[in-house]
PDB file of N, CA and C in Angstrom:
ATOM      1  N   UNK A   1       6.457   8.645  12.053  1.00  0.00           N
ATOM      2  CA  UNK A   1       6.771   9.250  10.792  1.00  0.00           C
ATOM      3  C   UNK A   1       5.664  10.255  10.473  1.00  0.00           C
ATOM      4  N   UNK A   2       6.216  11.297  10.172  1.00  0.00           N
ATOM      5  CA  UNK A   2       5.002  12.626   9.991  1.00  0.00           C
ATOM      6  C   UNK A   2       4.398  12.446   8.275  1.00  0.00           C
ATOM      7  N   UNK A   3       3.350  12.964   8.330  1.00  0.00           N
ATOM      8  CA  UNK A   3       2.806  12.755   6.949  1.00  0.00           C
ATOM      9  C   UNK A   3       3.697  13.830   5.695  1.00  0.00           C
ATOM     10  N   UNK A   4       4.263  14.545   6.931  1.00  0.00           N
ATOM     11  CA  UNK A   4       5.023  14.945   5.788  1.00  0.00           C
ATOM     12  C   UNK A   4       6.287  14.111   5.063  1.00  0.00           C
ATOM     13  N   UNK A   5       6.770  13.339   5.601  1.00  0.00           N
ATOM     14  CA  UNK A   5       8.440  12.595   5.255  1.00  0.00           C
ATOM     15  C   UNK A   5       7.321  11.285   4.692  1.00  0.00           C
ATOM     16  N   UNK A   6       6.353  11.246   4.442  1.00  0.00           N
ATOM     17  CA  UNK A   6       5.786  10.530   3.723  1.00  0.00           C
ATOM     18  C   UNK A   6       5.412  11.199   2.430  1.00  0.00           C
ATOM     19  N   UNK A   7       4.942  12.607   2.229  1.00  0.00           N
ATOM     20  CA  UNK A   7       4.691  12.986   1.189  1.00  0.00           C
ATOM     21  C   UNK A   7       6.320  13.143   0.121  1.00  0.00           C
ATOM     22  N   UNK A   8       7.547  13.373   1.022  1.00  0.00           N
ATOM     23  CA  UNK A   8       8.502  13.951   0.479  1.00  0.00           C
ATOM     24  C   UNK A   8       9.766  12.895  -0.006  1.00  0.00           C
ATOM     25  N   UNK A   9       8.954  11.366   0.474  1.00  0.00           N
ATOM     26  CA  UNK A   9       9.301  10.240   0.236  1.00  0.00           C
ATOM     27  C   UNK A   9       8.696   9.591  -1.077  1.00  0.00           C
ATOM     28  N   UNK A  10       7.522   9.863  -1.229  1.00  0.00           N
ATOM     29  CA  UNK A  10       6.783   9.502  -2.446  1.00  0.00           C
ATOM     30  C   UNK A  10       6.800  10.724  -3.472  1.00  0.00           C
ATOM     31  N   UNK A  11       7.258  11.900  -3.433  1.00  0.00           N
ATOM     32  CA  UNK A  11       7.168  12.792  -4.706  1.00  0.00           C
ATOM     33  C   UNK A  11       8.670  12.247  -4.817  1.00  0.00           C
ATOM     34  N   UNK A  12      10.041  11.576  -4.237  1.00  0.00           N
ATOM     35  CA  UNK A  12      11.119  11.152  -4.602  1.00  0.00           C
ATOM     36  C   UNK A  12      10.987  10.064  -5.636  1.00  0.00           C
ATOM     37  N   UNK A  13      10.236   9.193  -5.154  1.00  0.00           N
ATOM     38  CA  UNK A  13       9.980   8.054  -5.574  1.00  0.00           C
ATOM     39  C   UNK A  13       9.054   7.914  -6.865  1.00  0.00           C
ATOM     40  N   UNK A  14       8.376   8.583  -7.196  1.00  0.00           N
ATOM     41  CA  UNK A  14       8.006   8.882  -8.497  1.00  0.00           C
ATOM     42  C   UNK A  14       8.588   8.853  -9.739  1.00  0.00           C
ATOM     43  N   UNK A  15       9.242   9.911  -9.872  1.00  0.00           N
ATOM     44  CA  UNK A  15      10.294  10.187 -11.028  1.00  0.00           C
ATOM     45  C   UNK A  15      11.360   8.969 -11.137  1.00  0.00           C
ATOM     46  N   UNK A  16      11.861   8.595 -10.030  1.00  0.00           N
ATOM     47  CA  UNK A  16      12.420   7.315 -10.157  1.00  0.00           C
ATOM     48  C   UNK A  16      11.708   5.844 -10.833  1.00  0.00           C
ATOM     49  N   UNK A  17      10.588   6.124 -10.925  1.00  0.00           N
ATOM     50  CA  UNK A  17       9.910   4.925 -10.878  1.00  0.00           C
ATOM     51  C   UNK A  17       8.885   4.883 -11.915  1.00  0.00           C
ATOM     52  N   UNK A  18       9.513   6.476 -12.376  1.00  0.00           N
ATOM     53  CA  UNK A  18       8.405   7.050 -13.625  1.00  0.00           C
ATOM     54  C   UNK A  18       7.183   6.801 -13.632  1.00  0.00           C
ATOM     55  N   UNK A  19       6.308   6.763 -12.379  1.00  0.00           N
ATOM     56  CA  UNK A  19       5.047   6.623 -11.916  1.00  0.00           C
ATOM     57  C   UNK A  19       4.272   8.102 -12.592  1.00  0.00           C
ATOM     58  N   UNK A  20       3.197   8.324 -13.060  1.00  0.00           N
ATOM     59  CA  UNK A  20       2.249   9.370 -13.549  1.00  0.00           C
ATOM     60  C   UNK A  20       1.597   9.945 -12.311  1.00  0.00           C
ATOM     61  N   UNK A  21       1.181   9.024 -11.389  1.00  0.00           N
ATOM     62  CA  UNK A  21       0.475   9.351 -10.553  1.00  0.00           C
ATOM     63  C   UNK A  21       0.548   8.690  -9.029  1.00  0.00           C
ATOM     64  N   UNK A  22      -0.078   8.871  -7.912  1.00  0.00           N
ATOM     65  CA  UNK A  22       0.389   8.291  -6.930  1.00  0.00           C
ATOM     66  C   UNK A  22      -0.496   6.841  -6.955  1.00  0.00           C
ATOM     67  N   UNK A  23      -1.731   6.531  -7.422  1.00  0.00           N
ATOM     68  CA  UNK A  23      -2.593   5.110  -7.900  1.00  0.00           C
ATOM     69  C   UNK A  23      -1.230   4.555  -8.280  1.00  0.00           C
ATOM     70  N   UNK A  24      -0.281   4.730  -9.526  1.00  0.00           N
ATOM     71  CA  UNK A  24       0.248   4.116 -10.770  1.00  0.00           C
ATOM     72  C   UNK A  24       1.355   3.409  -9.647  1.00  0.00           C
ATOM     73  N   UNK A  25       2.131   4.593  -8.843  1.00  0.00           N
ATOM     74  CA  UNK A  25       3.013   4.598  -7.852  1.00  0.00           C
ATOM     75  C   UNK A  25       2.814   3.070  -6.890  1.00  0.00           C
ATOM     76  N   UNK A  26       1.462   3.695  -6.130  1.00  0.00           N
ATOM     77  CA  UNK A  26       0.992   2.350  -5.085  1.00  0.00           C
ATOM     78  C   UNK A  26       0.429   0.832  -6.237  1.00  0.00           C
ATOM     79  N   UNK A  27       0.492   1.058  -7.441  1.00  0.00           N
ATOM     80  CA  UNK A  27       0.670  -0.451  -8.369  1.00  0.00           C
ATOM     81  C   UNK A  27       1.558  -0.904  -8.518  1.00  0.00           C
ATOM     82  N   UNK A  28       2.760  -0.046  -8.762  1.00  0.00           N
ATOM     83  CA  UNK A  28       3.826  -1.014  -9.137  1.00  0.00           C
ATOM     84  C   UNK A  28       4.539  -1.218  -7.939  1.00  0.00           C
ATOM     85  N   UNK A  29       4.546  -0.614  -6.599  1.00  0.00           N
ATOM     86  CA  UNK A  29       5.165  -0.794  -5.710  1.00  0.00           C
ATOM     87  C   UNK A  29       4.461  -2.328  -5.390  1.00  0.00           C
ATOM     88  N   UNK A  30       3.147  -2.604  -5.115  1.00  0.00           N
ATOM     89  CA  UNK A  30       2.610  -3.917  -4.797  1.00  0.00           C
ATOM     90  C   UNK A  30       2.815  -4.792  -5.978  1.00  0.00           C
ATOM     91  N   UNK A  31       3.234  -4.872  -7.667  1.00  0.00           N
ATOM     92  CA  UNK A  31       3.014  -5.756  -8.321  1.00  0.00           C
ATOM     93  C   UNK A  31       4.794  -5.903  -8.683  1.00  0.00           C
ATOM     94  N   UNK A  32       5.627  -5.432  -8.221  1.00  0.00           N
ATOM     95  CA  UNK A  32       6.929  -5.896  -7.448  1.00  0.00           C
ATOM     96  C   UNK A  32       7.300  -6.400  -6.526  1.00  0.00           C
ATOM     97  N   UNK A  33       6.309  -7.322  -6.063  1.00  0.00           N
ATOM     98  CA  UNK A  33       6.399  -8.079  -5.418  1.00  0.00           C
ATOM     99  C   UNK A  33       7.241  -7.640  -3.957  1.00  0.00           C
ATOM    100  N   UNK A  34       7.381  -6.171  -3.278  1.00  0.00           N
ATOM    101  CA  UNK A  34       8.596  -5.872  -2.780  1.00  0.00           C
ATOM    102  C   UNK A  34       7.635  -5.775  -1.322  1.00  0.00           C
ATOM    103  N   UNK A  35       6.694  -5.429  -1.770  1.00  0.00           N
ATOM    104  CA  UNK A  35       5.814  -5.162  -0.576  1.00  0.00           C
ATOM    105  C   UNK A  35       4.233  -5.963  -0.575  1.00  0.00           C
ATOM    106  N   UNK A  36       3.572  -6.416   0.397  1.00  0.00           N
ATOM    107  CA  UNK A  36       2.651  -6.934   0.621  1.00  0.00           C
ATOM    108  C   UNK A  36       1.900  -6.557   1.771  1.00  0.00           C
ATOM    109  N   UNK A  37       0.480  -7.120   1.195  1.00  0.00           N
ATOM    110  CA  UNK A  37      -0.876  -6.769   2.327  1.00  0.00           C
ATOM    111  C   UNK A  37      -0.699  -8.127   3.213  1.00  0.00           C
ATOM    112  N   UNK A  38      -0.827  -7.695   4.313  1.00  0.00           N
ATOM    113  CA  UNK A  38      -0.873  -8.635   4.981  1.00  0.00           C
ATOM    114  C   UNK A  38      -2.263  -9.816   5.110  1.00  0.00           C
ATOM    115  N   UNK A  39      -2.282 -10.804   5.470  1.00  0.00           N
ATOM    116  CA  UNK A  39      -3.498 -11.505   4.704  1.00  0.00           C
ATOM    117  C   UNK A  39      -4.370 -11.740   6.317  1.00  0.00           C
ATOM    118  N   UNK A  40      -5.923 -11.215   6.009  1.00  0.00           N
ATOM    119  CA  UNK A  40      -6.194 -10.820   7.470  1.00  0.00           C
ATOM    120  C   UNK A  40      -7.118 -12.235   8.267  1.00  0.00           C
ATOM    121  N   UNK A  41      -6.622 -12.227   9.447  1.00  0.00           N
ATOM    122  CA  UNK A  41      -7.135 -13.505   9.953  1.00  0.00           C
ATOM    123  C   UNK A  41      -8.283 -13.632  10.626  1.00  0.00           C
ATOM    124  N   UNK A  42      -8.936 -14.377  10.023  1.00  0.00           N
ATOM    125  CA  UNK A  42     -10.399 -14.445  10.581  1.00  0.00           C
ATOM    126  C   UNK A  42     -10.949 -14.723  11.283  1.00  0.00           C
ATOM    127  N   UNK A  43     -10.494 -14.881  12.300  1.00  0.00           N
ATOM    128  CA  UNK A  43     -10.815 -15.148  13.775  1.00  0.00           C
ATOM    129  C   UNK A  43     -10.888 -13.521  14.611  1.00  0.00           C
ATOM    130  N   UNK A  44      -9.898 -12.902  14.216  1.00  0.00           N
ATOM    131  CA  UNK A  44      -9.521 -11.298  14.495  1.00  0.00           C
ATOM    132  C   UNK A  44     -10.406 -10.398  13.887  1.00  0.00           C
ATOM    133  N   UNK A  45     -10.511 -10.003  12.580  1.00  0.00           N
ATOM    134  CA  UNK A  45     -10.873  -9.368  11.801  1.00  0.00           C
ATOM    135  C   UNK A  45     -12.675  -9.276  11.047  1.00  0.00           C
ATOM    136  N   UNK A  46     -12.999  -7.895  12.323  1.00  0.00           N
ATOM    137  CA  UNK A  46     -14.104  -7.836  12.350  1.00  0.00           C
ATOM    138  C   UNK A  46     -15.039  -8.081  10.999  1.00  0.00           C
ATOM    139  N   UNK A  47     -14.208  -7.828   9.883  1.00  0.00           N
ATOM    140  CA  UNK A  47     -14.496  -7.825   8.504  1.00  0.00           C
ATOM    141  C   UNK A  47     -15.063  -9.239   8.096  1.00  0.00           C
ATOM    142  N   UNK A  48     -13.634  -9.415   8.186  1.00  0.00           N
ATOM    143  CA  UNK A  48     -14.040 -11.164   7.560  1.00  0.00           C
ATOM    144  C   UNK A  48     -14.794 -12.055   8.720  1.00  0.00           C
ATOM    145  N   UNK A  49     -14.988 -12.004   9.909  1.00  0.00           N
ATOM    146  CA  UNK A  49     -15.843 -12.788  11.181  1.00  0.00           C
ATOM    147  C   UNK A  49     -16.914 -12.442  10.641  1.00  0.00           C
ATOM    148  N   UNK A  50     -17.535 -11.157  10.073  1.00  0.00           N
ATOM    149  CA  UNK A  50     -19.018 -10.856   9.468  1.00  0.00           C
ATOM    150  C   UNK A  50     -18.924 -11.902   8.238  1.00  0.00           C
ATOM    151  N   UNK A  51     -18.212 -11.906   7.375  1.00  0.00           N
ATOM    152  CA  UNK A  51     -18.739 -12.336   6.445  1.00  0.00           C
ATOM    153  C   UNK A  51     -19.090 -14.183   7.217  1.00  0.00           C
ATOM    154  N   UNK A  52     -17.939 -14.762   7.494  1.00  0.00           N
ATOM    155  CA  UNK A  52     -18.138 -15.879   7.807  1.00  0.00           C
ATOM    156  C   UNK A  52     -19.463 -16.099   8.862  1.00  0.00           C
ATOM    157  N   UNK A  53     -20.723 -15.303   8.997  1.00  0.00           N
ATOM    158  CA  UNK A  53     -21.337 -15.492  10.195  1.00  0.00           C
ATOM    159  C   UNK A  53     -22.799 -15.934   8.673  1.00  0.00           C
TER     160      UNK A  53
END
């Protein structure tokens, strides 16, 4: 997917969603429960293996 059919996907999705901004946009898309972060596993994830050390 080109960054463009991403930009021309989210200026759609705006006005629909009466978002102000693209922050406001990526809030309510995650606090609709429609989409989620995946929860990262720590055995993998150089991030969290640091912290746990």
């Amino acid at each position: 997917m080109s960054s463009r059919t991403v930009e021309v996907h989210r200026s759609n999705a705006m006005p629909k969603m009466e978002a102000r901004n693209r922050a406001e946009l990526i809030r309510m898309v995650f606090t609709s429960g429609k989409v989620m972060l995946p929860v990262p596993n720590a055995s993998t994830s150089p991030v969290m293996r640091t912290q746990l050390l």
